[in-house]
N, C-alpha and C. Protein backbone atom coordinates (compact mmCIF):
# COMPACT_ATOMS: atom_id res chain seq x y z
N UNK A 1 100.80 165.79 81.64
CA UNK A 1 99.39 165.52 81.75
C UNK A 1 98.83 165.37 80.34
N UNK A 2 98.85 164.18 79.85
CA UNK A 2 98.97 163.93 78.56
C UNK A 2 98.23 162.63 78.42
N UNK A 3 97.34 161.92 77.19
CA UNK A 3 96.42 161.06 76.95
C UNK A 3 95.77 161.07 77.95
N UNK A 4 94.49 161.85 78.04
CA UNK A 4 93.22 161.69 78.67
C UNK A 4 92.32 160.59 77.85
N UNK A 5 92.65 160.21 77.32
CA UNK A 5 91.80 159.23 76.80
C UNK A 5 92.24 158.18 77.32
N UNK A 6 93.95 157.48 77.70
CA UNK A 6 94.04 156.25 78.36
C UNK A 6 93.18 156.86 79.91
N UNK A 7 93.44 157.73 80.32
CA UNK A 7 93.33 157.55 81.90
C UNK A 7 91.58 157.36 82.15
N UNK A 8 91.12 157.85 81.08
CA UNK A 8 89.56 157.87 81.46
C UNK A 8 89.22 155.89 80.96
N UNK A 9 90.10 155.49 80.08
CA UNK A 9 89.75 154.10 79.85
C UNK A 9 90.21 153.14 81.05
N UNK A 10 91.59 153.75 81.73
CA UNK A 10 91.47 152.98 83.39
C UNK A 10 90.52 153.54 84.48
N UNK A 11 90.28 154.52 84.82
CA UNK A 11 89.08 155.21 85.31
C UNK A 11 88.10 154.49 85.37
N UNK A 12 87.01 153.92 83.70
CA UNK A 12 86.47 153.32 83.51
C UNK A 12 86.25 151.90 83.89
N UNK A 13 87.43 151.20 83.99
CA UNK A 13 87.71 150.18 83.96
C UNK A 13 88.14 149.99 85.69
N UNK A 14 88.36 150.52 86.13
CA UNK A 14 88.44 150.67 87.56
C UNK A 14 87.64 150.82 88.66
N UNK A 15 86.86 151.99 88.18
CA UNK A 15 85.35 152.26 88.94
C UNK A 15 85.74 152.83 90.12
N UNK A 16 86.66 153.65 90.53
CA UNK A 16 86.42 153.69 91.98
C UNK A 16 85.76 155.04 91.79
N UNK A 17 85.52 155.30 93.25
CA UNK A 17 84.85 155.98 93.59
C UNK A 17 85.06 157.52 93.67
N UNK A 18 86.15 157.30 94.30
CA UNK A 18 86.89 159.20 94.19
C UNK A 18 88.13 159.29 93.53
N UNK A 19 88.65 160.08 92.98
CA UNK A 19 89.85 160.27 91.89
C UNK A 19 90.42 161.05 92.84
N UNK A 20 91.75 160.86 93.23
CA UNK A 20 92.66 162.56 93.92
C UNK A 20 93.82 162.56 92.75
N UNK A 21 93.27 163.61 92.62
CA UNK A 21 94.56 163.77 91.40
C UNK A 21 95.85 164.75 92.04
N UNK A 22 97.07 164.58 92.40
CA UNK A 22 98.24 165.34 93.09
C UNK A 22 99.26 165.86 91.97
N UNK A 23 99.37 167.11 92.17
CA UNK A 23 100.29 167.40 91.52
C UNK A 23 102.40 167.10 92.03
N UNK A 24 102.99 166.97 91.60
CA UNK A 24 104.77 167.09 92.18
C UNK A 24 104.74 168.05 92.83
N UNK A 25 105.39 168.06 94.29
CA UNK A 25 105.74 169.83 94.77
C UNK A 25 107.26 169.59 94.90
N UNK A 26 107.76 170.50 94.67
CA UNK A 26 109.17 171.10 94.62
C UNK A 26 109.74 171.07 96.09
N UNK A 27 110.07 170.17 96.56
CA UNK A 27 109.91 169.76 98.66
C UNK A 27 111.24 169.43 98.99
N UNK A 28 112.00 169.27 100.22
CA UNK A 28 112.75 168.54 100.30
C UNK A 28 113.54 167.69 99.63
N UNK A 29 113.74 166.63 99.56
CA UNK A 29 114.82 165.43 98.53
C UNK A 29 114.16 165.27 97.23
N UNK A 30 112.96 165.63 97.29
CA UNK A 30 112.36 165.16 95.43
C UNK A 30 113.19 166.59 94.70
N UNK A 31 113.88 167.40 95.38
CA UNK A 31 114.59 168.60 94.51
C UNK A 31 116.06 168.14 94.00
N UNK A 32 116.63 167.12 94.20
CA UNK A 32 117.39 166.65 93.98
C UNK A 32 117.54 165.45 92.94
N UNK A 33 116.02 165.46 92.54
CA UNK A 33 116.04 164.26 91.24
C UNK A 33 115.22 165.14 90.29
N UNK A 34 114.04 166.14 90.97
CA UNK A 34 113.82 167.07 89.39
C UNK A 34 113.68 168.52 90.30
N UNK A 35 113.31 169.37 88.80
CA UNK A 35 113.49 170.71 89.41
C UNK A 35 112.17 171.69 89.44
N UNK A 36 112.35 172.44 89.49
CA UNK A 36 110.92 173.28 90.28
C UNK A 36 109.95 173.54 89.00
N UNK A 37 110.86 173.53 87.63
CA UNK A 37 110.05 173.43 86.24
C UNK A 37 109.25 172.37 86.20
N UNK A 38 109.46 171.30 86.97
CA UNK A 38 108.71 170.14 86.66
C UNK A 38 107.38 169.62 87.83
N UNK A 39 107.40 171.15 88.33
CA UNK A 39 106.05 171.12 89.11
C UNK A 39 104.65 171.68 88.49
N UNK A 40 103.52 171.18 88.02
CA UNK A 40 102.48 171.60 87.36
C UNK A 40 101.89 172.54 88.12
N UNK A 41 101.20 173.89 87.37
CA UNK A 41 100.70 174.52 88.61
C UNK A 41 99.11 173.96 89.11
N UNK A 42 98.60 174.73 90.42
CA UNK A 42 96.71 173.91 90.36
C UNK A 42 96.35 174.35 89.10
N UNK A 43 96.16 175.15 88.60
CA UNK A 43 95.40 175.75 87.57
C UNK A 43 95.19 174.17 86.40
N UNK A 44 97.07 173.96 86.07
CA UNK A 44 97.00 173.03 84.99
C UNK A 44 96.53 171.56 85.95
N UNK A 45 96.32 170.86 87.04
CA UNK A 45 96.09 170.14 87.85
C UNK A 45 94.43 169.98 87.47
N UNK A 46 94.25 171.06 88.04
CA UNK A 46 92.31 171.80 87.84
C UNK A 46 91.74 171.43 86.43
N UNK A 47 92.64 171.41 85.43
CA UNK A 47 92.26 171.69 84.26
C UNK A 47 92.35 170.28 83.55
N UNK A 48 93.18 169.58 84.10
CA UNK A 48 93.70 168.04 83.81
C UNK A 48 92.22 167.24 84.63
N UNK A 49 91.40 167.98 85.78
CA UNK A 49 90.96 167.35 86.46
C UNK A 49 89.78 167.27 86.03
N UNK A 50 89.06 168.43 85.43
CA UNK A 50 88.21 168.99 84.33
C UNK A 50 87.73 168.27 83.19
N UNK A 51 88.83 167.91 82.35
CA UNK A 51 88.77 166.92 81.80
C UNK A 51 88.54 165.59 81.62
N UNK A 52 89.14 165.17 82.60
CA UNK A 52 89.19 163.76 83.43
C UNK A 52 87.35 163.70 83.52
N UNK A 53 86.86 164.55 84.25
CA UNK A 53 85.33 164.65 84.62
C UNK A 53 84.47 164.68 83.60
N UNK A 54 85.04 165.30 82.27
CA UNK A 54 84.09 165.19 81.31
C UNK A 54 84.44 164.18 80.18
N UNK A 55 84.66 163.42 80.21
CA UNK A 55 85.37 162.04 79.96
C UNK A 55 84.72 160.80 80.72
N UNK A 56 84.53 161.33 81.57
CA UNK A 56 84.03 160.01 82.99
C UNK A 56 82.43 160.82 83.62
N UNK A 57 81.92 159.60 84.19
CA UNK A 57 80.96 160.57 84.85
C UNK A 57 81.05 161.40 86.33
N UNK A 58 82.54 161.41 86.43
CA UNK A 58 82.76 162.44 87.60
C UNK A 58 82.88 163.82 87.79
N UNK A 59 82.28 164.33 89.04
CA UNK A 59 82.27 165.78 89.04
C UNK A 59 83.39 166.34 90.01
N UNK A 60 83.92 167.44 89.69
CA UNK A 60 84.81 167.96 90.95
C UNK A 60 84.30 168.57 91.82
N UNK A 61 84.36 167.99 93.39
CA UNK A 61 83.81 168.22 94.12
C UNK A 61 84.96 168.46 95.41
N UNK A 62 86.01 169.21 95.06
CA UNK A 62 87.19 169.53 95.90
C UNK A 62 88.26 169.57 95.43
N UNK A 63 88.80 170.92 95.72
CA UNK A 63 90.33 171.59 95.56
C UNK A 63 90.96 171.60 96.74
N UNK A 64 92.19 172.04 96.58
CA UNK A 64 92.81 172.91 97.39
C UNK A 64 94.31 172.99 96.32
N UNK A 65 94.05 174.71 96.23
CA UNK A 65 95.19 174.98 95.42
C UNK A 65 96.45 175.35 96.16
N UNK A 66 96.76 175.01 97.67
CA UNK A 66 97.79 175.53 98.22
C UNK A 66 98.71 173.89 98.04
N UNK A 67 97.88 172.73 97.97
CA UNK A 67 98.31 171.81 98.06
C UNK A 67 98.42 170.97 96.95
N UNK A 68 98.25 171.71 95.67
CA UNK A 68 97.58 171.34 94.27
C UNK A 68 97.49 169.89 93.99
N UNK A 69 96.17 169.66 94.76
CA UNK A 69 95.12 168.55 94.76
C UNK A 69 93.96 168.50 94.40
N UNK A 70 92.80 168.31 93.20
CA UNK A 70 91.83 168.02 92.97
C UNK A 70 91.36 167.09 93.17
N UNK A 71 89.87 166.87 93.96
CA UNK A 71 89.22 165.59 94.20
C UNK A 71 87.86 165.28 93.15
N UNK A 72 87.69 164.19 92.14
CA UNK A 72 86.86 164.09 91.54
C UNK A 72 85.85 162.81 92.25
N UNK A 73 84.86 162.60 91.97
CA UNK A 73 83.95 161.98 92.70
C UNK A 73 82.82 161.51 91.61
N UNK A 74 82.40 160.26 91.83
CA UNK A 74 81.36 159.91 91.27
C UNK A 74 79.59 159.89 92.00
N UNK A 75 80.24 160.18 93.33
CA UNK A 75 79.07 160.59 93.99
C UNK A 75 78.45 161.75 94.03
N UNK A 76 77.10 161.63 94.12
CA UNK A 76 76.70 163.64 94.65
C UNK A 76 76.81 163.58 96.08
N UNK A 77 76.97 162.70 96.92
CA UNK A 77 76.81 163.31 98.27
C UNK A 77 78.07 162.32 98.40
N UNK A 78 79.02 162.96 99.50
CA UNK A 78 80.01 162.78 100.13
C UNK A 78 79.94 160.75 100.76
N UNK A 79 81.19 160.62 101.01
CA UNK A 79 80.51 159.05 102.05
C UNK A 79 80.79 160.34 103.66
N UNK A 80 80.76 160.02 104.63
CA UNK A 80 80.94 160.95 105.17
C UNK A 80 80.73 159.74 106.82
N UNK A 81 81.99 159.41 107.07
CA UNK A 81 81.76 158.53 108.70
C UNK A 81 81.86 159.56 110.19
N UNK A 82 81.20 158.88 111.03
CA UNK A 82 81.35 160.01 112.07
C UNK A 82 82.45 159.07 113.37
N UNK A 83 82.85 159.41 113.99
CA UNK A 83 83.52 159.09 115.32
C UNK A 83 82.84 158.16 116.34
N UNK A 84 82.62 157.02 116.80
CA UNK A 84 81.94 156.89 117.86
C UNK A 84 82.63 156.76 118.97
């Protein structure tokens, strides 16, 4: 998790709307091409994501550290569709 400065210049240059930033998990067959060292924890995910936000004009507006996923957003309110 390294040059925050390119990713905020594609960021920029991209515009979308929500960022999910995923960390590697240590799972099934991906254990067989790297190893459990090469899983970031949320914390460093969170902290990569942090950055990212103050770099860009996005805020973090969703975790989940069981699944170490941060969601950054350029919106204040959600898009949010309902079912009909």
């Amino acid at each position: 998790m390294k040059n925050i400065e390119g990713y905020v210049k594609l960021i920029k240059k991209a515009d979308p709307t929500y960022i999910e930033l995923k960390a590697y998990v240590y799972v099934g067959f991906s254990g067989l091409r790297m190893s459990f060292e090469n899983m970031p924890s949320h914390l460093e995910i969170r902290q990569f994501g942090l950055q990212l936000a103050r770099g860009t004009s996005y805020d973090l507006i969703g975790e989940s550290e069981e699944s170490r996923v941060v969601l950054l957003s350029k919106l204040k309110k959600l898009i949010s569709f309902e079912k009909t």
